[in-house]
C-alpha atoms as a PDB file:
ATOM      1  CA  UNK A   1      -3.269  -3.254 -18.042  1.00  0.00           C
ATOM      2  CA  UNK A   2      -4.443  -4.462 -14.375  1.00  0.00           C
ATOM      3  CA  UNK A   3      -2.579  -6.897 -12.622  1.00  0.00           C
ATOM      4  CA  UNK A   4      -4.630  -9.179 -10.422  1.00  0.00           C
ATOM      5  CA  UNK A   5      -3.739 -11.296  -7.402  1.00  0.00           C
ATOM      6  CA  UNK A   6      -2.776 -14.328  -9.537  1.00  0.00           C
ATOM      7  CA  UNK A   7      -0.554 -12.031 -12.076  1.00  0.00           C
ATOM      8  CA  UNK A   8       1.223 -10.332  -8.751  1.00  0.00           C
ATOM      9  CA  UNK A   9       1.799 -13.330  -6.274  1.00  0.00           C
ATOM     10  CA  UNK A  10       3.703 -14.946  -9.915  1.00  0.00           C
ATOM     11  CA  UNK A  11       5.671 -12.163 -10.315  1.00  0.00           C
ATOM     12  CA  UNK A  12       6.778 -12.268  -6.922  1.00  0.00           C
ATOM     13  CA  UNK A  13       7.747 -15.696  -7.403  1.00  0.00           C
ATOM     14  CA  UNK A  14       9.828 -14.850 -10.276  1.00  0.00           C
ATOM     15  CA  UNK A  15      11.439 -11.907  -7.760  1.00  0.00           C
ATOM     16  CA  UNK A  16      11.629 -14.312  -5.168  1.00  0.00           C
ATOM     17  CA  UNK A  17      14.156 -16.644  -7.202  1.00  0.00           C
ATOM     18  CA  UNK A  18      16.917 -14.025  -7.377  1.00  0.00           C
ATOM     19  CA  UNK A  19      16.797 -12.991  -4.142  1.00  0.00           C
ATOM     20  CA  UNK A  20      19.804 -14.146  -1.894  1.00  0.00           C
ATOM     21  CA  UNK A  21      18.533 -13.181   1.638  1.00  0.00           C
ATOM     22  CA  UNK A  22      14.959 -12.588   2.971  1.00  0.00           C
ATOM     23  CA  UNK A  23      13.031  -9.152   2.387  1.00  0.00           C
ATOM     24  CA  UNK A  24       9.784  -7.975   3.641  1.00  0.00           C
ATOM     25  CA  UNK A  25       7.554  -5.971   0.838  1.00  0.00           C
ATOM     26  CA  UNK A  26       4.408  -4.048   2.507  1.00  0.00           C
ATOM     27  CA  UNK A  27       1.530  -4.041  -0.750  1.00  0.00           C
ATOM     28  CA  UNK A  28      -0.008  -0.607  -0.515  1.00  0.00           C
ATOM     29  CA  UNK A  29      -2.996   1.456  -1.972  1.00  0.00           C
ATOM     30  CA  UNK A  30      -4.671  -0.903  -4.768  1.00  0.00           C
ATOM     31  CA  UNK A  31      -1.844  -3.491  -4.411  1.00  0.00           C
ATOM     32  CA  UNK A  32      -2.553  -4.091  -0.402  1.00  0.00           C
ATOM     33  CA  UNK A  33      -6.383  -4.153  -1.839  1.00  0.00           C
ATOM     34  CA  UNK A  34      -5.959  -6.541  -4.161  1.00  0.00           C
ATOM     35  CA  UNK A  35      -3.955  -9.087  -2.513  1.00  0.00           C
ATOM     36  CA  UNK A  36      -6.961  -8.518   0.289  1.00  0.00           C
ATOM     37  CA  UNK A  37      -9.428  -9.098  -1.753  1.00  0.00           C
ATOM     38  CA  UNK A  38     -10.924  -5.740  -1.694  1.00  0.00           C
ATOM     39  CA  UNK A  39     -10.469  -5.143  -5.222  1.00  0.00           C
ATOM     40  CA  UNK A  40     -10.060  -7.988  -7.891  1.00  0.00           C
ATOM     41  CA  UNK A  41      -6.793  -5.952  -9.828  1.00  0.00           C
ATOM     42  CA  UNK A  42      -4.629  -2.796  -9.570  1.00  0.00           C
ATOM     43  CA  UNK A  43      -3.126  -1.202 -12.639  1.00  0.00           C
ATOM     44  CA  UNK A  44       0.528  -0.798 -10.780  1.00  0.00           C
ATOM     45  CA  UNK A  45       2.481  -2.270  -8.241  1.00  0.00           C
ATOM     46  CA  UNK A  46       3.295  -0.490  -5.324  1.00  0.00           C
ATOM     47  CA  UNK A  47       5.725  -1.263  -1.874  1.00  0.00           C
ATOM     48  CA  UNK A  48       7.100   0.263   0.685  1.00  0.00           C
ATOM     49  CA  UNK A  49      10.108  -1.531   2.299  1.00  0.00           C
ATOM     50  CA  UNK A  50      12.882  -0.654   4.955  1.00  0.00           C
ATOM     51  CA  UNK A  51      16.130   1.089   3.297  1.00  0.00           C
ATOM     52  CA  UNK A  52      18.283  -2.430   2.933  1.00  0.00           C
ATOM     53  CA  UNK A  53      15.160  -4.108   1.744  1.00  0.00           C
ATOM     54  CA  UNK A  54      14.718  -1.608  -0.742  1.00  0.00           C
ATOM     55  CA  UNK A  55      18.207  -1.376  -2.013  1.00  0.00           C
ATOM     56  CA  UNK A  56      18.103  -5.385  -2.863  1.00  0.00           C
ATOM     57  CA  UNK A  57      13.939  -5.232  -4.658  1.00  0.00           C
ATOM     58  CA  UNK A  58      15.230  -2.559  -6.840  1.00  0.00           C
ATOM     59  CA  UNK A  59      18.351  -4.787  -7.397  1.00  0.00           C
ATOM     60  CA  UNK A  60      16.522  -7.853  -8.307  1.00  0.00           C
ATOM     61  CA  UNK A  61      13.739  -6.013 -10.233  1.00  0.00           C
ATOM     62  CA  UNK A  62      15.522  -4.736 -12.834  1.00  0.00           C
ATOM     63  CA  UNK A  63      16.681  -7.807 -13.719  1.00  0.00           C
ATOM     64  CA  UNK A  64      13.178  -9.378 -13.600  1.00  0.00           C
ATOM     65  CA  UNK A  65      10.942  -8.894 -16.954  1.00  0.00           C
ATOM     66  CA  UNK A  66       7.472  -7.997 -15.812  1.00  0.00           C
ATOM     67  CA  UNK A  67       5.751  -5.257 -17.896  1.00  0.00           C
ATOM     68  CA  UNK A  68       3.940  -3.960 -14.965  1.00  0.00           C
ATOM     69  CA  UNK A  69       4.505  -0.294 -13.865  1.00  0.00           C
ATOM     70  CA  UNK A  70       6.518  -0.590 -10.071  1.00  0.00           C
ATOM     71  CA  UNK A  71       6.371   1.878  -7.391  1.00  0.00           C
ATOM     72  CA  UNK A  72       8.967   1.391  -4.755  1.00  0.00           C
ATOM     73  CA  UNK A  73       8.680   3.514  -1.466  1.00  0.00           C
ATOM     74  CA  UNK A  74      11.038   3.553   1.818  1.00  0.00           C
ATOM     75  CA  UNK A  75      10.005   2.544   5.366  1.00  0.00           C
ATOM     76  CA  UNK A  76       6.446   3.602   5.068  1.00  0.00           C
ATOM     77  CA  UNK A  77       6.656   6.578   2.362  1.00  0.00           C
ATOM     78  CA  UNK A  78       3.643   6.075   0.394  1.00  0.00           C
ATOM     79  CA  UNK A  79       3.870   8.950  -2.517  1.00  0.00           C
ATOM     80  CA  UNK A  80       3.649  12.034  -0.703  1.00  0.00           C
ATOM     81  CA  UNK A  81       2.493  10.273   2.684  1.00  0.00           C
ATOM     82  CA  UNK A  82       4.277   9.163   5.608  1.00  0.00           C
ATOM     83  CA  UNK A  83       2.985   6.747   7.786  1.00  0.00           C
ATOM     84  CA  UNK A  84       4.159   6.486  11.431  1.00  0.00           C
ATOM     85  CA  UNK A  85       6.729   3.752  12.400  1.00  0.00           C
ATOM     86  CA  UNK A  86       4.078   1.115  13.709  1.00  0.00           C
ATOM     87  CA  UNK A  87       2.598   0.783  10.090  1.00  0.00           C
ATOM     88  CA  UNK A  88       4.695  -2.294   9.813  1.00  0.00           C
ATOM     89  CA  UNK A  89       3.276  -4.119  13.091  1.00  0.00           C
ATOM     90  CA  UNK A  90      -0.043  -3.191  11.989  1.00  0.00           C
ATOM     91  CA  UNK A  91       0.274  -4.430   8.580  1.00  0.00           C
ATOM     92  CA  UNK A  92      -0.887  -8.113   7.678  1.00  0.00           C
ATOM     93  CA  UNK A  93       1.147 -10.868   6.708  1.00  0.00           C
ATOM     94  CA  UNK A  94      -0.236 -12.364   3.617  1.00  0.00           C
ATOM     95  CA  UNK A  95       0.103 -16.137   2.286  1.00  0.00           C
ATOM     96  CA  UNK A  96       2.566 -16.869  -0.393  1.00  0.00           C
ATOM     97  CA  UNK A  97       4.581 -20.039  -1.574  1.00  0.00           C
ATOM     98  CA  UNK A  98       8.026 -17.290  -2.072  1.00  0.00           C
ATOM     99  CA  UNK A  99      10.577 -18.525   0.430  1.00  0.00           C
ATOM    100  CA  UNK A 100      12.539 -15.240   0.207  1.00  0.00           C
ATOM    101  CA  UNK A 101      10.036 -12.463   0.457  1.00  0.00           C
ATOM    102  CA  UNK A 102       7.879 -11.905   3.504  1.00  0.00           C
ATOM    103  CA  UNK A 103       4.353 -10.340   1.371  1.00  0.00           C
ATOM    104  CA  UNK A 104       2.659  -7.653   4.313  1.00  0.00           C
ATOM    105  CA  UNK A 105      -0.357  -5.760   3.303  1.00  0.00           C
ATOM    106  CA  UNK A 106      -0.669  -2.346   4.562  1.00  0.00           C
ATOM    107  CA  UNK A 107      -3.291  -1.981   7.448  1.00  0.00           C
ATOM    108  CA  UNK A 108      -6.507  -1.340   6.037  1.00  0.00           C
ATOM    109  CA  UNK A 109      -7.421   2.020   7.596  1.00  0.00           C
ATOM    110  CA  UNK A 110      -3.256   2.981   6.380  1.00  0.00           C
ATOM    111  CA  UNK A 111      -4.353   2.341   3.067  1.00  0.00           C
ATOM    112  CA  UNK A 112      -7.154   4.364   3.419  1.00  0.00           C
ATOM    113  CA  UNK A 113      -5.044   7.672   5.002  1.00  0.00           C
ATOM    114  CA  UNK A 114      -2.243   7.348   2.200  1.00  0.00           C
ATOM    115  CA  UNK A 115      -5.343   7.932  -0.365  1.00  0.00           C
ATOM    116  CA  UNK A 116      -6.439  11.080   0.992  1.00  0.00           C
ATOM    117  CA  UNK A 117      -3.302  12.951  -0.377  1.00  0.00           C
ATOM    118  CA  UNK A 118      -4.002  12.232  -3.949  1.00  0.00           C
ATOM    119  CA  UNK A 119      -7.850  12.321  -3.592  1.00  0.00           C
ATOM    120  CA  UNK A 120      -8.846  11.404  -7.511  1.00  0.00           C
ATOM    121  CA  UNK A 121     -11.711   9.618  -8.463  1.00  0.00           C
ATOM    122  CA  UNK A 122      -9.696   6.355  -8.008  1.00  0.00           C
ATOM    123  CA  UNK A 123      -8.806   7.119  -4.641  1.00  0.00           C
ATOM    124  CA  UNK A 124     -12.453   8.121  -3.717  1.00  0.00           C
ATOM    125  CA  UNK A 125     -13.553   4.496  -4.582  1.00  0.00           C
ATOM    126  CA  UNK A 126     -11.111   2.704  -2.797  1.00  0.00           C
ATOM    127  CA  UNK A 127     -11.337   4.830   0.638  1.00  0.00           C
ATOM    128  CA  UNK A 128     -15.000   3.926   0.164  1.00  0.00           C
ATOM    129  CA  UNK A 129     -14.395  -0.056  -0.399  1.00  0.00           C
ATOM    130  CA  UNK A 130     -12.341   0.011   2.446  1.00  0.00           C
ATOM    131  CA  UNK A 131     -14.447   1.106   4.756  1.00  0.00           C
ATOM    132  CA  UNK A 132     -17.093  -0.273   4.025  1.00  0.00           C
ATOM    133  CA  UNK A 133     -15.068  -4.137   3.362  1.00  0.00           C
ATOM    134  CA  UNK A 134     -13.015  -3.413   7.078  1.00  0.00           C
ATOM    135  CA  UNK A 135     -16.013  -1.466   8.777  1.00  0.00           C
ATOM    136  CA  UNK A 136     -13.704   1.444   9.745  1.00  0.00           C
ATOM    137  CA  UNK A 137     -15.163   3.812  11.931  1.00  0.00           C
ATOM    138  CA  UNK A 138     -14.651   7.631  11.301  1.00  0.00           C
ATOM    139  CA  UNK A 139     -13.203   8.049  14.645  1.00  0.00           C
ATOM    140  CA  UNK A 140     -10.489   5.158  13.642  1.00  0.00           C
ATOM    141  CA  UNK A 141      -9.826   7.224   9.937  1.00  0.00           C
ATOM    142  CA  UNK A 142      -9.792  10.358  11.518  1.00  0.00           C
ATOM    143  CA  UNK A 143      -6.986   9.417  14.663  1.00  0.00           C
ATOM    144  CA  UNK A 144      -4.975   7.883  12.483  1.00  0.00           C
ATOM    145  CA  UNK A 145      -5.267  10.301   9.870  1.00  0.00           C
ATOM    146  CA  UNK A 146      -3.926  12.686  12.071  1.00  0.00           C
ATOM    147  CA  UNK A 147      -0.399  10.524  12.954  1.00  0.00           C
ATOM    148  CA  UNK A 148       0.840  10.971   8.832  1.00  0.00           C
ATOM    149  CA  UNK A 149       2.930  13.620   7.993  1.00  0.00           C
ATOM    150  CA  UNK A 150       2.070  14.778   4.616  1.00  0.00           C
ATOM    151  CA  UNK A 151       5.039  16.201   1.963  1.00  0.00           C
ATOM    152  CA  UNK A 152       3.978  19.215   1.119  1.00  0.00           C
ATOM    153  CA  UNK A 153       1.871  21.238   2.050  1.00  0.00           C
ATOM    154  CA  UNK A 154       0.023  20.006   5.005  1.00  0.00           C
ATOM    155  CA  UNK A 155      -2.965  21.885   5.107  1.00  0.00           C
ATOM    156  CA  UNK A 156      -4.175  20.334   1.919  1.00  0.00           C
ATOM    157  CA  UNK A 157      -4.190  16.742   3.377  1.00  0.00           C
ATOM    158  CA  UNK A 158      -5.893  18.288   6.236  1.00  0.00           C
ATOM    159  CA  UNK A 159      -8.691  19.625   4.037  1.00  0.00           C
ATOM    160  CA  UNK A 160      -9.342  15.792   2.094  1.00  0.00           C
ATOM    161  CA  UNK A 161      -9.272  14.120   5.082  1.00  0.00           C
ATOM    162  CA  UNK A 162     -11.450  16.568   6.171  1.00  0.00           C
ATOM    163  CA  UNK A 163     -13.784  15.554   3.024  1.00  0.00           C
ATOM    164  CA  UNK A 164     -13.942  12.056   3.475  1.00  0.00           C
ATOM    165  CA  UNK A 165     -14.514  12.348   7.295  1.00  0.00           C
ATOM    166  CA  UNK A 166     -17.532  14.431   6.287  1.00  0.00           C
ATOM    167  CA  UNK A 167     -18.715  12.965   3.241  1.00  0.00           C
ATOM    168  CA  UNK A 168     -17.735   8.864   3.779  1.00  0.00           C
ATOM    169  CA  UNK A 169     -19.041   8.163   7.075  1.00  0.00           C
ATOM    170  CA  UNK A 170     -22.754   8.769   7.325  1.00  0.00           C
END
């Protein structure tokens, strides 16, 4: 099932009424894409948020019917990535009517560094939207692809990254 921005920005809404305080959600991979406008859907749902933040979303969620599959990460854990601590500031704040939750998108060339662990099919696609959608420049991909710490082992991020500075970038 894919989820576009309509589906998502309602089921935040539904979120957003049983939340008691504020909380910040940064969209990432196809869910930052989508509520860009990069992609038109994204089969899951996936956020990053600071501990507290997270604690409450996973809270409220539960008690929230959706159907959608959710990925929650902490302070800028994407899957097996972590982002340095400025990924907030240089994440986007995007529009919503939800009086509760603050929606960021994750920094386009973020997105595109938290892809290169994985490295499917998928993944090739959307590093390839991205930079051509944001005009990211290879220099840009490959600085900041150098700042994420990657769980496991490290060398194998270094060799995709590797990849799509060679093969994405003409």
């Amino acid at each position: 099932m894919s989820i576009d921005k309509s589906e998502l920005l309602g089921f935040l809404a539904e979120i957003d009424r049983e939340l008691d305080r504020r909380i910040v959600l940064v969209a990432v991979g196809g869910t930052a894409m989508t509520v860009l406008g990069v992609k038109p859907s994204t089969i899951d749902v996936d956020f990053t948020l600071s501990g507290d933040d997270y604690d409450v979303f996973k809270r409220v969620l539960v008690t929230v019917p959706h159907g959608f599959t959710v990925h929650c990460f902490r302070g800028g854990v994407i899957f097996s990535q972590i982002l340095p601590e400025d990924y907030l500031t240089r994440s986007s704040i995007v529009k919503t009517t939800t009086k509760n939750i603050e929606l960021r998108a994750l920094n386009p060339v973020d997105i595109v560094v938290t892809k290169v662990g994985r490295l499917d099919g998928r993944d090739k696609e959307d590093i390839q939207r991205c930079i051509e959608k944001f005009s990211l420049s290879k220099n840009h991909v490959a600085e900041r692809g150098k700042q994420v710490e990657y769980v496991g082992r490290q060398e194998n991020y270094e060799i995709n990254l590797k990849h799509v500075l060679d093969n994405f970038f003409k």
